[in-house]
N, C-alpha and C. Protein backbone atom coordinates (compact mmCIF):
# COMPACT_ATOMS: atom_id res chain seq x y z
N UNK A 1 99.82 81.63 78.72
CA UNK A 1 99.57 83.04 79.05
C UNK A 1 98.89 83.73 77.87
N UNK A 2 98.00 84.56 78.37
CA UNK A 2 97.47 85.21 76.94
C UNK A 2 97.19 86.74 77.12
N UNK A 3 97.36 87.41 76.10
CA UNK A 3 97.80 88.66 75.76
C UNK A 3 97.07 89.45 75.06
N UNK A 4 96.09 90.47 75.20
CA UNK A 4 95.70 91.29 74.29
C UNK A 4 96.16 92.69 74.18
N UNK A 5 96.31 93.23 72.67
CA UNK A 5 97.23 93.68 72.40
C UNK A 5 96.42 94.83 71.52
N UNK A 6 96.42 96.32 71.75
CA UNK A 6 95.35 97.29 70.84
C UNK A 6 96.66 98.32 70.71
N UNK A 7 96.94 98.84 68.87
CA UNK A 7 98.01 99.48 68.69
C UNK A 7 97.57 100.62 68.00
N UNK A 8 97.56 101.63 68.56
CA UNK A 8 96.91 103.19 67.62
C UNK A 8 95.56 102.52 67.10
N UNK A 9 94.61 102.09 67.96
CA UNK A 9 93.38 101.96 67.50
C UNK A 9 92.84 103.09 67.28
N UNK A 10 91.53 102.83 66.07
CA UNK A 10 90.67 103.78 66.13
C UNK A 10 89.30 103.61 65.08
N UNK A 11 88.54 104.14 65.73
CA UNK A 11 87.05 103.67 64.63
C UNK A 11 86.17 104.82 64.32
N UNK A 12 85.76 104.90 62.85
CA UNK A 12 85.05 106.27 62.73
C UNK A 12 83.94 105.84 62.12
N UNK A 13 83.10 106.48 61.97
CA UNK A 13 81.60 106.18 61.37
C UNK A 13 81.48 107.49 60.90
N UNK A 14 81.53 107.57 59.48
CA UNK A 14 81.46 108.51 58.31
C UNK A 14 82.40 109.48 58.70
N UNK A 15 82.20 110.54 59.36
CA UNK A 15 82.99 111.76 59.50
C UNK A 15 83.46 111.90 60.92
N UNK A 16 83.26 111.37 62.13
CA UNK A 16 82.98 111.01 63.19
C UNK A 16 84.07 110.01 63.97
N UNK A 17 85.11 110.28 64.42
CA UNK A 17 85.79 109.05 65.12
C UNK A 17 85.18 109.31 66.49
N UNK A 18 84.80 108.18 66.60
CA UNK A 18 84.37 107.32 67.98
C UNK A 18 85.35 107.33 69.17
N UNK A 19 86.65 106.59 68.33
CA UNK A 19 87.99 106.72 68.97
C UNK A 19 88.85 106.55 68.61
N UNK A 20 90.12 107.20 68.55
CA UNK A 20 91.44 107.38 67.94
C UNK A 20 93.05 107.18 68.86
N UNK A 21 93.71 106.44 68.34
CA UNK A 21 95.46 106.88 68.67
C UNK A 21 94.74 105.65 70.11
N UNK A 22 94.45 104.90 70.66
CA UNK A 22 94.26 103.75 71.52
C UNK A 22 94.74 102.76 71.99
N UNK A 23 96.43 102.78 72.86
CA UNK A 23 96.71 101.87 73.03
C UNK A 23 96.92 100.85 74.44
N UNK A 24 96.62 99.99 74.07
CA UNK A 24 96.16 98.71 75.70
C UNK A 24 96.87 97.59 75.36
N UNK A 25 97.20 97.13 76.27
CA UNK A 25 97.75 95.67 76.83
C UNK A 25 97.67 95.50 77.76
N UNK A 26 97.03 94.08 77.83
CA UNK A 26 96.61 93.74 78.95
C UNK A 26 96.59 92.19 79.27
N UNK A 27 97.05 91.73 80.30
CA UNK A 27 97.76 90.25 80.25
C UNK A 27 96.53 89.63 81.45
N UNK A 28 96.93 88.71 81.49
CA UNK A 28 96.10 87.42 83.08
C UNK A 28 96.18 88.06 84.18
N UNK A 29 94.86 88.32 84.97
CA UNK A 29 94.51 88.85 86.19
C UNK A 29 94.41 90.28 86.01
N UNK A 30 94.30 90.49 84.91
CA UNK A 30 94.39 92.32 84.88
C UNK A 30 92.63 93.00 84.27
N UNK A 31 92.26 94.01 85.59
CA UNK A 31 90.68 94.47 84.89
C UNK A 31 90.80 95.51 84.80
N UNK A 32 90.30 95.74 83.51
CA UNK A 32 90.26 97.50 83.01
C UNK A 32 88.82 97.75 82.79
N UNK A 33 88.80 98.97 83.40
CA UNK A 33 87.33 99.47 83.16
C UNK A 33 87.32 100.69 82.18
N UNK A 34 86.33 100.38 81.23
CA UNK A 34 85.91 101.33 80.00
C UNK A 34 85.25 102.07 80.00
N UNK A 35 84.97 103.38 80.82
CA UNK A 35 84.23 103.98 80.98
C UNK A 35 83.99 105.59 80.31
N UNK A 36 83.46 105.97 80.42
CA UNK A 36 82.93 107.12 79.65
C UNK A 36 80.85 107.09 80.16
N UNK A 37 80.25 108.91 79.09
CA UNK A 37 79.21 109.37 79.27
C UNK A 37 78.45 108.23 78.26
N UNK A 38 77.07 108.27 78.07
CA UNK A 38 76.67 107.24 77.19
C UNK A 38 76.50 107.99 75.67
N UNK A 39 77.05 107.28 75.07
CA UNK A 39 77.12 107.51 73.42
C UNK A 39 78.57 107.75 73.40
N UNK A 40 79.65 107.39 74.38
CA UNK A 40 81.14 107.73 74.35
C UNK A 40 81.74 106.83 73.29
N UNK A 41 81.37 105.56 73.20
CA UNK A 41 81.80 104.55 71.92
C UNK A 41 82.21 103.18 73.00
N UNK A 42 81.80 102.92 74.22
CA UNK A 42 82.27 101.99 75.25
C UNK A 42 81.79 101.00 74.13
N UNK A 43 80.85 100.82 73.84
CA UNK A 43 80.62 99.50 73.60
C UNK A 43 80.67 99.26 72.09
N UNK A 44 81.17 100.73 70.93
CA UNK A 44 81.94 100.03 69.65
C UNK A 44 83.03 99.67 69.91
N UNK A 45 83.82 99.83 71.48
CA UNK A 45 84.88 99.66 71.67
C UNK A 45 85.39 97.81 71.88
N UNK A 46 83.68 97.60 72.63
CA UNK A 46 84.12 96.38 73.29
C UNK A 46 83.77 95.47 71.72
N UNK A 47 83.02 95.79 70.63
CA UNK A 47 82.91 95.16 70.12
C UNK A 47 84.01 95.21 69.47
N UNK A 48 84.54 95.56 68.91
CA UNK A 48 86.10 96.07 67.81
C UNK A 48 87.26 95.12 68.87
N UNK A 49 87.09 94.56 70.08
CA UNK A 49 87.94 94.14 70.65
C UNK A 49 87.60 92.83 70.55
N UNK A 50 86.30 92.41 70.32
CA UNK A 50 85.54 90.71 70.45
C UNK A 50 85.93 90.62 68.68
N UNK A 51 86.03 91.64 67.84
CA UNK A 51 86.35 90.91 66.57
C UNK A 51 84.93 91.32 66.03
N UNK A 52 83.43 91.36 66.47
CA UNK A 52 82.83 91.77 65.87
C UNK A 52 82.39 93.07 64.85
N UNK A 53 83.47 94.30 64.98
CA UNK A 53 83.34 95.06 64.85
C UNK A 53 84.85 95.42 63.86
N UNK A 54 84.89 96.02 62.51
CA UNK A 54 86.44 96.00 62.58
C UNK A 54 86.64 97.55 62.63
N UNK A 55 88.33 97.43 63.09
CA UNK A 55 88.71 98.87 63.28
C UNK A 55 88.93 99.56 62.10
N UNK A 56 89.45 101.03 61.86
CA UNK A 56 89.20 101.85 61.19
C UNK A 56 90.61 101.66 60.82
N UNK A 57 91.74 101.96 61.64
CA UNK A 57 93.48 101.95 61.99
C UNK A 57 93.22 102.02 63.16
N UNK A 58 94.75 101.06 62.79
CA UNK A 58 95.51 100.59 64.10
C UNK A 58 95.48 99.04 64.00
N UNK A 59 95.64 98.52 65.24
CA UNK A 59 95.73 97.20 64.80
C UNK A 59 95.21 96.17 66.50
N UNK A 60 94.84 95.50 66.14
CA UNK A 60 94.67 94.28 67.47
C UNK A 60 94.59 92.85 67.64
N UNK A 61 95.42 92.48 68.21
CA UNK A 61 96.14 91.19 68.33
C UNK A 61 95.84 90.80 69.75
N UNK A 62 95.83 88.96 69.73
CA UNK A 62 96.07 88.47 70.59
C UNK A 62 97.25 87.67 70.40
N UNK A 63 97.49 86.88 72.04
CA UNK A 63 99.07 86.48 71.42
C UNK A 63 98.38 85.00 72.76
N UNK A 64 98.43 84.01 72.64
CA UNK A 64 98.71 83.15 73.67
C UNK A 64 99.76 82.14 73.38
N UNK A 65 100.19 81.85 74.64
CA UNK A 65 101.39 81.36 75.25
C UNK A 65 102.73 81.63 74.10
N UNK A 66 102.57 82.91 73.97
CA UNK A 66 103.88 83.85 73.09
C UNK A 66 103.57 83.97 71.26
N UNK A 67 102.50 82.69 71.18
CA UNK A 67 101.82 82.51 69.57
C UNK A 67 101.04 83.87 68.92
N UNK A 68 100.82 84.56 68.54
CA UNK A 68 99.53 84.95 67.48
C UNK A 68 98.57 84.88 67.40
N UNK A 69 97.30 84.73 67.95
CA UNK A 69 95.96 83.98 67.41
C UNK A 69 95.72 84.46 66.28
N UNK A 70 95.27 83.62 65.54
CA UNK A 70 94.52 83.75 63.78
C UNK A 70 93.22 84.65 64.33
N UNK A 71 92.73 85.91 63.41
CA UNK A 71 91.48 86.38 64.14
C UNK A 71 90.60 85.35 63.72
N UNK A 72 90.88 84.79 62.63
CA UNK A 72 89.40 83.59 62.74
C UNK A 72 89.21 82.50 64.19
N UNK A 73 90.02 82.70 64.80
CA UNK A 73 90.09 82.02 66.05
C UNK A 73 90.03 82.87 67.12
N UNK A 74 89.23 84.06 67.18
CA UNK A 74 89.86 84.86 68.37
C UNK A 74 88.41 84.66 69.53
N UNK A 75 87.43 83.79 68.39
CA UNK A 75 86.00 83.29 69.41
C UNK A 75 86.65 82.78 70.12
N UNK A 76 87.28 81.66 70.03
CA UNK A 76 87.75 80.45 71.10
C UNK A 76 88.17 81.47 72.33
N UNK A 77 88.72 82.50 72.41
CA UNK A 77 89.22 82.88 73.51
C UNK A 77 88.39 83.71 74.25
N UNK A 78 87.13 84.12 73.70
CA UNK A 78 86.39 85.17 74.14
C UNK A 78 85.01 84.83 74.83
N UNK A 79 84.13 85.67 75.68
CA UNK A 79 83.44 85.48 76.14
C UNK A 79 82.95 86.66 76.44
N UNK A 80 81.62 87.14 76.23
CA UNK A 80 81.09 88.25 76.03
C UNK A 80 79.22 89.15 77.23
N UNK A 81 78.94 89.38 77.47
CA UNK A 81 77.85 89.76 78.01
C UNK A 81 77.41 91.25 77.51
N UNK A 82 76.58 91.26 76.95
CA UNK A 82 76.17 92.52 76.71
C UNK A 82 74.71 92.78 76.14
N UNK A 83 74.39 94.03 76.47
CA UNK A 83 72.67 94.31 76.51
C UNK A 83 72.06 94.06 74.87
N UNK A 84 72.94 94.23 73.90
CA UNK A 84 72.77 94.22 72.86
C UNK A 84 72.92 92.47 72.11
N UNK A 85 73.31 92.08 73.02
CA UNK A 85 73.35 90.21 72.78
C UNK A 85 72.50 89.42 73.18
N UNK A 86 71.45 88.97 72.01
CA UNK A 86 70.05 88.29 72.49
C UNK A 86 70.38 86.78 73.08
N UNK A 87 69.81 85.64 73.68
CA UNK A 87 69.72 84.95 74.13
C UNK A 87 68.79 83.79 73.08
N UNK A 88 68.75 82.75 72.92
CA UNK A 88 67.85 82.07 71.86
C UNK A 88 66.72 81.94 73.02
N UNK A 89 65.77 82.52 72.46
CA UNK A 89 64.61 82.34 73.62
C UNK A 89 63.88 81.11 73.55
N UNK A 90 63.95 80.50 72.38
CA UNK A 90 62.93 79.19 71.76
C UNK A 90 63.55 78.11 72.39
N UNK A 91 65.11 78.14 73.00
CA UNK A 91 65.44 76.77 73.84
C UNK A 91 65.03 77.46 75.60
N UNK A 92 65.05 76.04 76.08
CA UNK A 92 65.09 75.87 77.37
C UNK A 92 66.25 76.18 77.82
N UNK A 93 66.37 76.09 79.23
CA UNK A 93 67.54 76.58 79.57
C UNK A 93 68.82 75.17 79.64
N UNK A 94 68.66 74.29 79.53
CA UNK A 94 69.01 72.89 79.46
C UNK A 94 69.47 73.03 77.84
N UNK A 95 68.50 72.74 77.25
CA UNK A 95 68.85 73.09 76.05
C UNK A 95 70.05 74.55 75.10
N UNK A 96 69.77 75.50 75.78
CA UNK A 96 70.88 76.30 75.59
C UNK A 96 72.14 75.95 76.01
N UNK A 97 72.37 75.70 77.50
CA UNK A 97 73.55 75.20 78.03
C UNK A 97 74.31 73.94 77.40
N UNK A 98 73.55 72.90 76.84
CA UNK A 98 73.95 72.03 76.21
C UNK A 98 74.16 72.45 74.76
N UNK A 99 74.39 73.36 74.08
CA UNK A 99 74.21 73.79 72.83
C UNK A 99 75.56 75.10 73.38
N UNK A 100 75.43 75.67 74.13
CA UNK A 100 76.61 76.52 74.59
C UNK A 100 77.91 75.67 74.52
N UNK A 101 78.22 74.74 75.84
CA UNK A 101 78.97 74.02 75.68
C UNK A 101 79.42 73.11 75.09
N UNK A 102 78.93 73.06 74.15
CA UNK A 102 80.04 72.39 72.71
C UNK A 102 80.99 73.05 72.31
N UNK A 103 80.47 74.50 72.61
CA UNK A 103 81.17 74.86 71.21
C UNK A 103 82.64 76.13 72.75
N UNK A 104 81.91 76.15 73.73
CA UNK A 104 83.10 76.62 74.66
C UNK A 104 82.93 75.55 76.13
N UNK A 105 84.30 75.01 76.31
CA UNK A 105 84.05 73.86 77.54
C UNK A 105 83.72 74.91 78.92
N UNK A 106 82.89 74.34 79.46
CA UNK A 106 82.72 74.63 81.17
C UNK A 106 84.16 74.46 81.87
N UNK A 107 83.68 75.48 82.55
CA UNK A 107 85.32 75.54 83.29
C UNK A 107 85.31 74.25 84.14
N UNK A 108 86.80 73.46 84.31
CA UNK A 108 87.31 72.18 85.32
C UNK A 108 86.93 72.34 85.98
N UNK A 109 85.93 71.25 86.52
CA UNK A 109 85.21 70.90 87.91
C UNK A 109 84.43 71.58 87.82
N UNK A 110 83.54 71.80 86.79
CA UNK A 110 82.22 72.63 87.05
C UNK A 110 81.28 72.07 86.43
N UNK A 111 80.25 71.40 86.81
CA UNK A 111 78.82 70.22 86.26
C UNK A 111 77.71 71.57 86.18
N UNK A 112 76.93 71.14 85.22
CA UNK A 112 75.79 71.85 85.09
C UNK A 112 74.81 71.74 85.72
N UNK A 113 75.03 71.02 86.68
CA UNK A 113 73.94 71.25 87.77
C UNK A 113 74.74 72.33 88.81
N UNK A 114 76.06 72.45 89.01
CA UNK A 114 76.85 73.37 89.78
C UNK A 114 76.22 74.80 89.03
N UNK A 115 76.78 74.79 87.91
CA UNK A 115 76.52 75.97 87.04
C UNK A 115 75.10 77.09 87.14
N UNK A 116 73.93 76.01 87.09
CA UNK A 116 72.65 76.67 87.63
C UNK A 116 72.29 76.83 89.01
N UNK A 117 72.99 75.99 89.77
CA UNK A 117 72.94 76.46 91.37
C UNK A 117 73.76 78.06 91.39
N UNK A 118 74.55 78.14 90.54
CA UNK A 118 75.51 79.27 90.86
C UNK A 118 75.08 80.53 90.06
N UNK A 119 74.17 80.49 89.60
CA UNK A 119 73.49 81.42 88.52
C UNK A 119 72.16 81.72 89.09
N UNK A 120 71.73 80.90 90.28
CA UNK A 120 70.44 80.71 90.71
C UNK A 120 68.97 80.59 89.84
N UNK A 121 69.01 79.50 88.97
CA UNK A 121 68.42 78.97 87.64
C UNK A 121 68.09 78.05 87.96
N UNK A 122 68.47 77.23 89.22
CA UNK A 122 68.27 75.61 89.56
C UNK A 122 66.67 75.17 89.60
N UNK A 123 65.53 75.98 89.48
CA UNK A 123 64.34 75.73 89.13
C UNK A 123 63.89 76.47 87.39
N UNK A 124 64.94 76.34 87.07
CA UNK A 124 64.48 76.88 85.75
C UNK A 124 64.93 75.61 84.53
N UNK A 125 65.51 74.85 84.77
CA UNK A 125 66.40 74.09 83.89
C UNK A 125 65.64 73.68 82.49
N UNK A 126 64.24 73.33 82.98
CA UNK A 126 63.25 73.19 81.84
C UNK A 126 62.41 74.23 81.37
N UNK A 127 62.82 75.62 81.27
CA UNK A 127 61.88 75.96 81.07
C UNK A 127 62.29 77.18 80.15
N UNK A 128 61.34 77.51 79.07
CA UNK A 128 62.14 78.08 77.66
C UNK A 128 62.83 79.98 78.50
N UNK A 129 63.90 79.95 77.68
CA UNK A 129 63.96 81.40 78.24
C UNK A 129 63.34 82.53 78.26
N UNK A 130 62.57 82.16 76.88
CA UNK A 130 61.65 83.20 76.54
C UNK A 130 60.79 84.36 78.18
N UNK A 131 60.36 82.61 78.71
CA UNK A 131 59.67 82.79 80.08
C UNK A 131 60.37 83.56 81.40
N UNK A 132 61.88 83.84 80.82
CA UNK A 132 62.91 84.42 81.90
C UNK A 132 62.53 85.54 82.22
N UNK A 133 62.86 86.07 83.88
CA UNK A 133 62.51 87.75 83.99
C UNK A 133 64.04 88.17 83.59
N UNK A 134 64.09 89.36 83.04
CA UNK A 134 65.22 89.97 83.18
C UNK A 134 66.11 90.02 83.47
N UNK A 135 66.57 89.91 84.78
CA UNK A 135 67.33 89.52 85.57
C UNK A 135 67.60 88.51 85.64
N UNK A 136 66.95 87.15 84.96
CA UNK A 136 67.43 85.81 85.46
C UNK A 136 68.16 85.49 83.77
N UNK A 137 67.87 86.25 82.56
CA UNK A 137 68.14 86.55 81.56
C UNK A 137 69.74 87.28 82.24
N UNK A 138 70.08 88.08 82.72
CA UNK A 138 71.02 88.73 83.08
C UNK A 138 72.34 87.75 83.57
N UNK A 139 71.58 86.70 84.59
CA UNK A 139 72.88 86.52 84.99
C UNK A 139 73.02 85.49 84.92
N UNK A 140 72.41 84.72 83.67
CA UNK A 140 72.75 83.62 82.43
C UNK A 140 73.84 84.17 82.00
N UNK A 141 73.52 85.16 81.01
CA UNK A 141 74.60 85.65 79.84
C UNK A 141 75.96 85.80 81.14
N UNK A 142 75.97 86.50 82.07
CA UNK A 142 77.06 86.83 83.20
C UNK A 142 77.40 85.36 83.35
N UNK A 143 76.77 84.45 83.95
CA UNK A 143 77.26 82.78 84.12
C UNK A 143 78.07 82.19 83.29
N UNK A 144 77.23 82.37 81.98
CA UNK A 144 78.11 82.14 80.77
C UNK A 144 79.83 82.59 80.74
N UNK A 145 79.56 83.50 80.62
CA UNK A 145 81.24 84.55 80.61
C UNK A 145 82.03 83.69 82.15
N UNK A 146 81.22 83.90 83.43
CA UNK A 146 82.30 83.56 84.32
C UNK A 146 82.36 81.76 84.60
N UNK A 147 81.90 80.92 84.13
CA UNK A 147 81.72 79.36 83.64
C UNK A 147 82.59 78.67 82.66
N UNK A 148 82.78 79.58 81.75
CA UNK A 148 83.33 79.15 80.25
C UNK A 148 84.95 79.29 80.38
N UNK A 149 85.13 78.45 79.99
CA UNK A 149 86.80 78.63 79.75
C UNK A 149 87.13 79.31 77.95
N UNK A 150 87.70 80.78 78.78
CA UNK A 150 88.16 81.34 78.02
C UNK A 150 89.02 82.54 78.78
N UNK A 151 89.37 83.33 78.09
CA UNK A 151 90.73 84.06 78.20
C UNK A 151 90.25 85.53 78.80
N UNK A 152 89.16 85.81 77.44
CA UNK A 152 89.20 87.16 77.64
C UNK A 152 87.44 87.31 78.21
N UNK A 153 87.69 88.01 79.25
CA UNK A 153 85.89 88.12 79.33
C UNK A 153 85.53 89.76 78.83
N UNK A 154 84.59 89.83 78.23
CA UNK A 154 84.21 91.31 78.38
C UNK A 154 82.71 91.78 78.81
N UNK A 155 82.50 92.57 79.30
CA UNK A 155 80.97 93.12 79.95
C UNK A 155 80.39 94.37 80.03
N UNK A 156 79.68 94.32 79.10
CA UNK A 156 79.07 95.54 79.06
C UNK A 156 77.90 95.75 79.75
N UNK A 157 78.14 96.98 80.62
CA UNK A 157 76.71 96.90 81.35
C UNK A 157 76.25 95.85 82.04
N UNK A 158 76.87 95.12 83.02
CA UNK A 158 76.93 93.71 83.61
C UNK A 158 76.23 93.95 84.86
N UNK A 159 75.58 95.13 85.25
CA UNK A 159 74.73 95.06 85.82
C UNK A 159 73.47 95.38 85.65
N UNK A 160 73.19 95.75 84.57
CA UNK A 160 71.88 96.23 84.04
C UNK A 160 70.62 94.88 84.07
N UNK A 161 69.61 95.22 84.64
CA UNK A 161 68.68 94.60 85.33
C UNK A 161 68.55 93.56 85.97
N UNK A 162 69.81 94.15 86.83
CA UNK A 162 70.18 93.05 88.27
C UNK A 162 69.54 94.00 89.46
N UNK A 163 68.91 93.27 90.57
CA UNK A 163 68.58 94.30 91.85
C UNK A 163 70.01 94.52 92.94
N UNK A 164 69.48 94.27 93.76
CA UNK A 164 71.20 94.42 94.83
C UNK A 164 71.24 93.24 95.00
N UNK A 165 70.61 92.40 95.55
CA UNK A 165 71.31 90.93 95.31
C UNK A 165 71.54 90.81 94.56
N UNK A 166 71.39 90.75 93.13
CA UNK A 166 72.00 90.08 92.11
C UNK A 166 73.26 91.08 92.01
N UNK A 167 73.22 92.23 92.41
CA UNK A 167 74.61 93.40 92.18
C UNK A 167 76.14 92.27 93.20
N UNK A 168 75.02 92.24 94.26
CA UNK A 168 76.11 91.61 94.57
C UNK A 168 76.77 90.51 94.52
N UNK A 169 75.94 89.51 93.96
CA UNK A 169 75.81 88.38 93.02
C UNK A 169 77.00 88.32 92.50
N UNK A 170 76.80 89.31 91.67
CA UNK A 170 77.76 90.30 90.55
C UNK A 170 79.31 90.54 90.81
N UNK A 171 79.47 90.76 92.13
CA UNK A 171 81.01 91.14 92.94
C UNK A 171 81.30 90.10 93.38
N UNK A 172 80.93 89.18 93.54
CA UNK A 172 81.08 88.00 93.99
C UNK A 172 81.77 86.95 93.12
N UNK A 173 80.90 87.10 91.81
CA UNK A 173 81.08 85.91 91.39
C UNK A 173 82.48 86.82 90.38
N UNK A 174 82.90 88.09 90.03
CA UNK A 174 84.09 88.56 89.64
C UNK A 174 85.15 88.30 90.81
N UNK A 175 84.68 88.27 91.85
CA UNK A 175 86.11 88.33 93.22
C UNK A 175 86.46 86.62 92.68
N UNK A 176 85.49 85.80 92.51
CA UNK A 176 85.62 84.18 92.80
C UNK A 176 86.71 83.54 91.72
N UNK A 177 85.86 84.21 90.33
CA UNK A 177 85.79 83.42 89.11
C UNK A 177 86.75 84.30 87.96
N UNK A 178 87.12 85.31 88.53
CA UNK A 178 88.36 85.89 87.18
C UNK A 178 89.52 86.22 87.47
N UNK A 179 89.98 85.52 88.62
CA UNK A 179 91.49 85.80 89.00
C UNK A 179 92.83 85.65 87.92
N UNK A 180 92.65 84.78 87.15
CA UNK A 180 93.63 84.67 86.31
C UNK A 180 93.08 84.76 84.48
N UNK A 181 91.70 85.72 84.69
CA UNK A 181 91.44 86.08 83.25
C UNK A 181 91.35 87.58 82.86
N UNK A 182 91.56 87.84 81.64
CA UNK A 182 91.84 89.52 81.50
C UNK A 182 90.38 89.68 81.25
N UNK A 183 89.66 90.78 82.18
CA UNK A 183 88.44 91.10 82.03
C UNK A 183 88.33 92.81 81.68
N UNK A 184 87.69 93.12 80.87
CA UNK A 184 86.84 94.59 80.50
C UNK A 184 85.89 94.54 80.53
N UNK A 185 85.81 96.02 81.40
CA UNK A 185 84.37 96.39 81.37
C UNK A 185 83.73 97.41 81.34
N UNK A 186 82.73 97.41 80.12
CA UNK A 186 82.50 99.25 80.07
C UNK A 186 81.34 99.34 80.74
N UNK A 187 81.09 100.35 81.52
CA UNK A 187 80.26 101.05 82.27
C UNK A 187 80.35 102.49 82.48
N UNK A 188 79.46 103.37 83.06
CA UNK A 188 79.32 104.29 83.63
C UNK A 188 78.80 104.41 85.26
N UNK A 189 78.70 103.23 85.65
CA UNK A 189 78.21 103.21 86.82
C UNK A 189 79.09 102.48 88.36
N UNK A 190 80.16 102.89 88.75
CA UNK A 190 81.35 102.59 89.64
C UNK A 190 81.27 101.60 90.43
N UNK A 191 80.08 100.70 90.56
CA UNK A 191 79.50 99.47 91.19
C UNK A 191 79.86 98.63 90.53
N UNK A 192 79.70 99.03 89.23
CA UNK A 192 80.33 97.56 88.49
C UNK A 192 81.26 97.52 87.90
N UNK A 193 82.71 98.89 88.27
CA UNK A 193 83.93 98.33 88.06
C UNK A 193 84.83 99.02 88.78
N UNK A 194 84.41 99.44 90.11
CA UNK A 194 85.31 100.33 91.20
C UNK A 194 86.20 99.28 91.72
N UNK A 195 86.26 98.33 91.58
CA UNK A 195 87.81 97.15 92.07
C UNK A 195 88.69 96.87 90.53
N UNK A 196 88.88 97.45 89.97
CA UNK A 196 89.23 97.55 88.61
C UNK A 196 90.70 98.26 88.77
N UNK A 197 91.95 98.18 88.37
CA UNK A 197 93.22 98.27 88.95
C UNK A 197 93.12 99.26 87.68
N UNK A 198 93.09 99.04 86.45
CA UNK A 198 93.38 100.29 85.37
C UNK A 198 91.77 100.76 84.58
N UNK A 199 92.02 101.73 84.25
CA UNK A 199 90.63 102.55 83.44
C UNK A 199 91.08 103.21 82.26
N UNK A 200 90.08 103.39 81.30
CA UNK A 200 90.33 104.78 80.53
C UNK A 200 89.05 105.17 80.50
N UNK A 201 88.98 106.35 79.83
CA UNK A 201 87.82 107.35 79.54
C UNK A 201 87.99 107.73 78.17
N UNK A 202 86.65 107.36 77.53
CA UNK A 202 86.88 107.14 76.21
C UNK A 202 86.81 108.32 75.80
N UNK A 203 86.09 109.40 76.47
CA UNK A 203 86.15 111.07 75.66
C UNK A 203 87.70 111.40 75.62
N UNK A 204 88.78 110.78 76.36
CA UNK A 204 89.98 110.97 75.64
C UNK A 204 91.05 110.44 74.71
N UNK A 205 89.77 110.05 74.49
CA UNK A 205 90.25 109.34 72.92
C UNK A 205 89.51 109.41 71.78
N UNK A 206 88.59 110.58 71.88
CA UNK A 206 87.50 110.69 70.69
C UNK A 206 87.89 112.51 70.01
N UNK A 207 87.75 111.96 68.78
CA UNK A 207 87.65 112.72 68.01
C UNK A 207 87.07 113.38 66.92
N UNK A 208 86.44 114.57 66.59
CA UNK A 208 85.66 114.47 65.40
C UNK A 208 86.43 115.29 64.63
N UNK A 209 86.75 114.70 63.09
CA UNK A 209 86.84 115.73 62.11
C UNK A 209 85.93 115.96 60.65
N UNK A 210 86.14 116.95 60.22
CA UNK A 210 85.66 116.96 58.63
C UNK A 210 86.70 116.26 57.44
N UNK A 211 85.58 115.58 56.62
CA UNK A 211 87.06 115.64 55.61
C UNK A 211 86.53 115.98 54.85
């Protein structure tokens, strides 16, 4: 079982908290949506939660099967999508996937030829990403996250330059593929997290002071 755990978080940039006093837990099968206006801090949020980002105070922990994770280990559990996360464009798509999965296993019973049928990539396998439209760039990084065995998924903006098929692509492959993983997701746009059981709104948790 695995557990993430945010205690009086909070992150400021010079004079400026982003967000303050923040607390979440959130266990297997549970989706919270992060939402707020844009420039609310959704996505210093999601980073401060992947470990890329550190907090200001407060504190955040994972815990699996009742253990601790070391944060130098908190990659192994994570899996990420977001607009601000480039793609190596200089490999193929064969080549990325084989360079992905070393380092996080494909989920049981899932072949990489399954993987690009399910991403709809299955004519792309050779061919550098660079050459990707947008959208097929999109729901790589999304494949990735719902493919990979890991714990925590997070998504920012997980629909951004998807059309309606791929939107629904999108609901689909969350109804299929994250039943028993804790997923976040910040958005502003209710398509891509209106089946979402808990929320917050980050303007109530932001604060600015002088010091």
């Amino acid at each position: 079982m695995f557990l993430l755990n945010l205690k009086g978080a909070g992150k400021r940039f010079q004079h400026e908290w982003i967000f303050r006093c923040l607390d979440l837990e959130l266990g297997p099968g549970q989706q919270l949506a992060i939402t707020g206006s844009n420039g609310s801090g959704k996505s210093t949020l999601i980073k401060c939660i992947a470990g890329q980002m550190p907090l200001t105070e407060g504190g955040l922990a994972y815990f699996k099967s009742g253990n601790e994770v070391p944060a130098a280990e908190f990659y192994r559990h994570i899996v990420i999508s977001a607009p601000y996360l480039e793609l190596p464009e200089e490999f193929t798509l064969k080549e990325f996937l084989n360079f992905h999965f070393k380092f996080k296993k494909i989920r049981e019973n899932t072949s990489l030829r399954e993987f690009v049928d399910m991403v709809y990539l299955e004519q792309a396998l050779n061919k550098p990403i660079s050459y990707f439209s947008s959208g097929m760039k999109q729901r790589l990084k999304l494949g990735i996250c719902f493919f990979s065995e890991a714990s925590l998924v997070l998504l920012d903006e997980p629909t951004s330059n998807l059309d309606e098929r791929g939107i629904s692509w999108y609901l689909e492959m969350i109804r299929e593929h994250t039943k028993h993983k804790c997923v976040l997701i910040a958005s502003n746009d209710s398509r891509e997290y209106g089946f979402c059981q808990n929320r917050i709104r980050m303007e109530d948790y932001k604060k600015k002071i002088s010091l």
